[in-house]
C-alpha atoms as a PDB file:
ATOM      1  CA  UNK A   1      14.370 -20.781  13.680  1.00  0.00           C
ATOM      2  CA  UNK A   2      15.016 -17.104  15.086  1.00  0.00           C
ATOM      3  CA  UNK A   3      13.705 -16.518  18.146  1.00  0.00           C
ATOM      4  CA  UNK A   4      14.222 -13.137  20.402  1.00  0.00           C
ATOM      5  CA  UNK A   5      11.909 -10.858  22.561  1.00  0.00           C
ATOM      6  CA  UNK A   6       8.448 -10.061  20.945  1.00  0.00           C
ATOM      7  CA  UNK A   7       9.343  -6.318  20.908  1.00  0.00           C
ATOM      8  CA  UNK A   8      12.609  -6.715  19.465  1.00  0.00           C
ATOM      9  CA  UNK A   9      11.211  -9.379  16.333  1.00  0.00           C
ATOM     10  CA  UNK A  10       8.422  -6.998  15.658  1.00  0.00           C
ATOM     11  CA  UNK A  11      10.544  -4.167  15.500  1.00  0.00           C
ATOM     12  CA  UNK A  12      13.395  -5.893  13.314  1.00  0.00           C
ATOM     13  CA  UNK A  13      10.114  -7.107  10.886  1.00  0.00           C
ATOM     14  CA  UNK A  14       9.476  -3.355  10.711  1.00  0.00           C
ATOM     15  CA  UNK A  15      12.886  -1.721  10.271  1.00  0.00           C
ATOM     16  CA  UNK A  16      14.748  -4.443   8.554  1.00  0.00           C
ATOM     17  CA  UNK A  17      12.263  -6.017   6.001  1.00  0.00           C
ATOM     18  CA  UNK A  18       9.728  -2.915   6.023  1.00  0.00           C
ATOM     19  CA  UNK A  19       6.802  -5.984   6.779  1.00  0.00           C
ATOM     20  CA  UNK A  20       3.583  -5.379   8.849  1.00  0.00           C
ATOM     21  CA  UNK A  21       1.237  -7.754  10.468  1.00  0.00           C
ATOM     22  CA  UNK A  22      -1.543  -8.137   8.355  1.00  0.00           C
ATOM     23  CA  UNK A  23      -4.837  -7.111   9.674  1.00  0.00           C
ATOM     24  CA  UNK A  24      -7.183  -9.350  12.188  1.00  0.00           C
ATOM     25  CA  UNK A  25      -4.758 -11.250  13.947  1.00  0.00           C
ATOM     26  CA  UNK A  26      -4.990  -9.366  17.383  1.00  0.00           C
ATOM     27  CA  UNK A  27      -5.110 -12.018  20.187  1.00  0.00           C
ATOM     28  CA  UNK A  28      -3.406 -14.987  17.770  1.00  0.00           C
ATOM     29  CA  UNK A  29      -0.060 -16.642  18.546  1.00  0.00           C
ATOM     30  CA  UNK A  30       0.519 -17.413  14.989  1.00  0.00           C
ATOM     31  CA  UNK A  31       1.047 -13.599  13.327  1.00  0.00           C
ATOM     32  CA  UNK A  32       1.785 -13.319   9.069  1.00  0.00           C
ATOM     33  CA  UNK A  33       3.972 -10.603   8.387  1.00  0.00           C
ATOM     34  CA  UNK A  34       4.368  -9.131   5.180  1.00  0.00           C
ATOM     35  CA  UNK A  35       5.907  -6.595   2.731  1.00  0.00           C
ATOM     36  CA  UNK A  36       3.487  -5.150   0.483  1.00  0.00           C
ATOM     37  CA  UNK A  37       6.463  -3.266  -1.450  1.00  0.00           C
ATOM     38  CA  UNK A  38       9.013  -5.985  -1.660  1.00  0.00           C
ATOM     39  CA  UNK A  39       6.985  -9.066  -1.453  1.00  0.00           C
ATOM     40  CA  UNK A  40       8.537 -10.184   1.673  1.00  0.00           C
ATOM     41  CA  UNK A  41       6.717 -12.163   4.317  1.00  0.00           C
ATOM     42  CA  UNK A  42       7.314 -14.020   7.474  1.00  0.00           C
ATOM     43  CA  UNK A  43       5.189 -16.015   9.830  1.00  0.00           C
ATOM     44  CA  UNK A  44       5.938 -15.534  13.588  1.00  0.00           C
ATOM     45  CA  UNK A  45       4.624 -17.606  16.223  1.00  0.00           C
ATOM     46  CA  UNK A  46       4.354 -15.787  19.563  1.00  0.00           C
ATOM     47  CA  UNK A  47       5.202 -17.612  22.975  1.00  0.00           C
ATOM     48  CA  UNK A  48       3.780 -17.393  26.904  1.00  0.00           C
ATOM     49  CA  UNK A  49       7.101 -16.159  27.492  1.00  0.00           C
ATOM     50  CA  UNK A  50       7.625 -12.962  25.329  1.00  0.00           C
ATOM     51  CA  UNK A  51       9.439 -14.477  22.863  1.00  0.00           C
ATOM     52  CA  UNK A  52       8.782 -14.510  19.152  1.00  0.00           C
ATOM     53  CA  UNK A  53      10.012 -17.082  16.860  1.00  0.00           C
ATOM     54  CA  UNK A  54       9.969 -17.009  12.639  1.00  0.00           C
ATOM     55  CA  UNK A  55       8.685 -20.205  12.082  1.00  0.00           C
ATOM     56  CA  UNK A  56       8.724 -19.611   7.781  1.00  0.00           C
ATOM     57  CA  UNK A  57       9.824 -16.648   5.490  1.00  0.00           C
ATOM     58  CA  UNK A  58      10.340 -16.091   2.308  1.00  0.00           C
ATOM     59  CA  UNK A  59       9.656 -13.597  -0.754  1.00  0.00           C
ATOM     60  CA  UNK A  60       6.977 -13.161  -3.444  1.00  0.00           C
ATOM     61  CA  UNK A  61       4.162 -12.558  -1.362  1.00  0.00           C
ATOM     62  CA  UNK A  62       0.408 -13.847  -2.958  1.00  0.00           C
ATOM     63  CA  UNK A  63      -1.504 -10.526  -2.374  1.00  0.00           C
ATOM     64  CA  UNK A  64      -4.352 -12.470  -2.357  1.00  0.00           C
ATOM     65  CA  UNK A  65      -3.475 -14.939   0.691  1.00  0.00           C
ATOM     66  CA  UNK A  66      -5.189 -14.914   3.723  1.00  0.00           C
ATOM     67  CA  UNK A  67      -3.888 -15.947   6.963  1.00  0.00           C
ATOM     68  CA  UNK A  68      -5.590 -19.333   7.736  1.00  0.00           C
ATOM     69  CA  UNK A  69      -4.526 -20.353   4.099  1.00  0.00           C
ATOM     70  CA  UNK A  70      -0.923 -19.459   4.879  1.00  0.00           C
ATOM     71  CA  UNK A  71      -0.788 -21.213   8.243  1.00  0.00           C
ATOM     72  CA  UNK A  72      -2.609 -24.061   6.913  1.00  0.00           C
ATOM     73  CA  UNK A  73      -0.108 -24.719   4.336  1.00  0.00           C
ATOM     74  CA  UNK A  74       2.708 -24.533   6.871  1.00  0.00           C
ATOM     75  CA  UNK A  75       1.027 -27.504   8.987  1.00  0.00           C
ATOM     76  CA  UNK A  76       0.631 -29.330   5.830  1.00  0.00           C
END
């Protein structure tokens, strides 16, 4: 597991693997990243601390995934 400074994952997510947060998640510990254009995606759970930690990643996004469905799976 990665973990680092909220500012500093989000910012490697962005520069590094070209993902974005997808839509709706303002507020929500547990944020799914993803890469439209290379099919990249990560799921980053977000501590009281500032940190940010990668709890899963991995490649061939499912365009048609929501967010509950992917953290659901990851509890399974």
């Amino acid at each position: 597991m990665v973990c680092m400074p909220q500012y500093e994952l989000d910012a490697a997510l962005v520069d590094w693997y070209g993902e974005r947060a997808l839509p709706g998640q303002d507020g929500d510990p547990t944020t799914v990243w993803v890469s439209p254009e290379t099919g990249t995606w990560s799921v980053v759970r977000y501590r009281a601390d500032g940190n940010g930690c990668v709890i899963a990643s991995g490649e061939d996004w499912n365009k048609a995934a929501t967010r509950p469905e992917v953290v659901a799976a990851l509890s399974d």
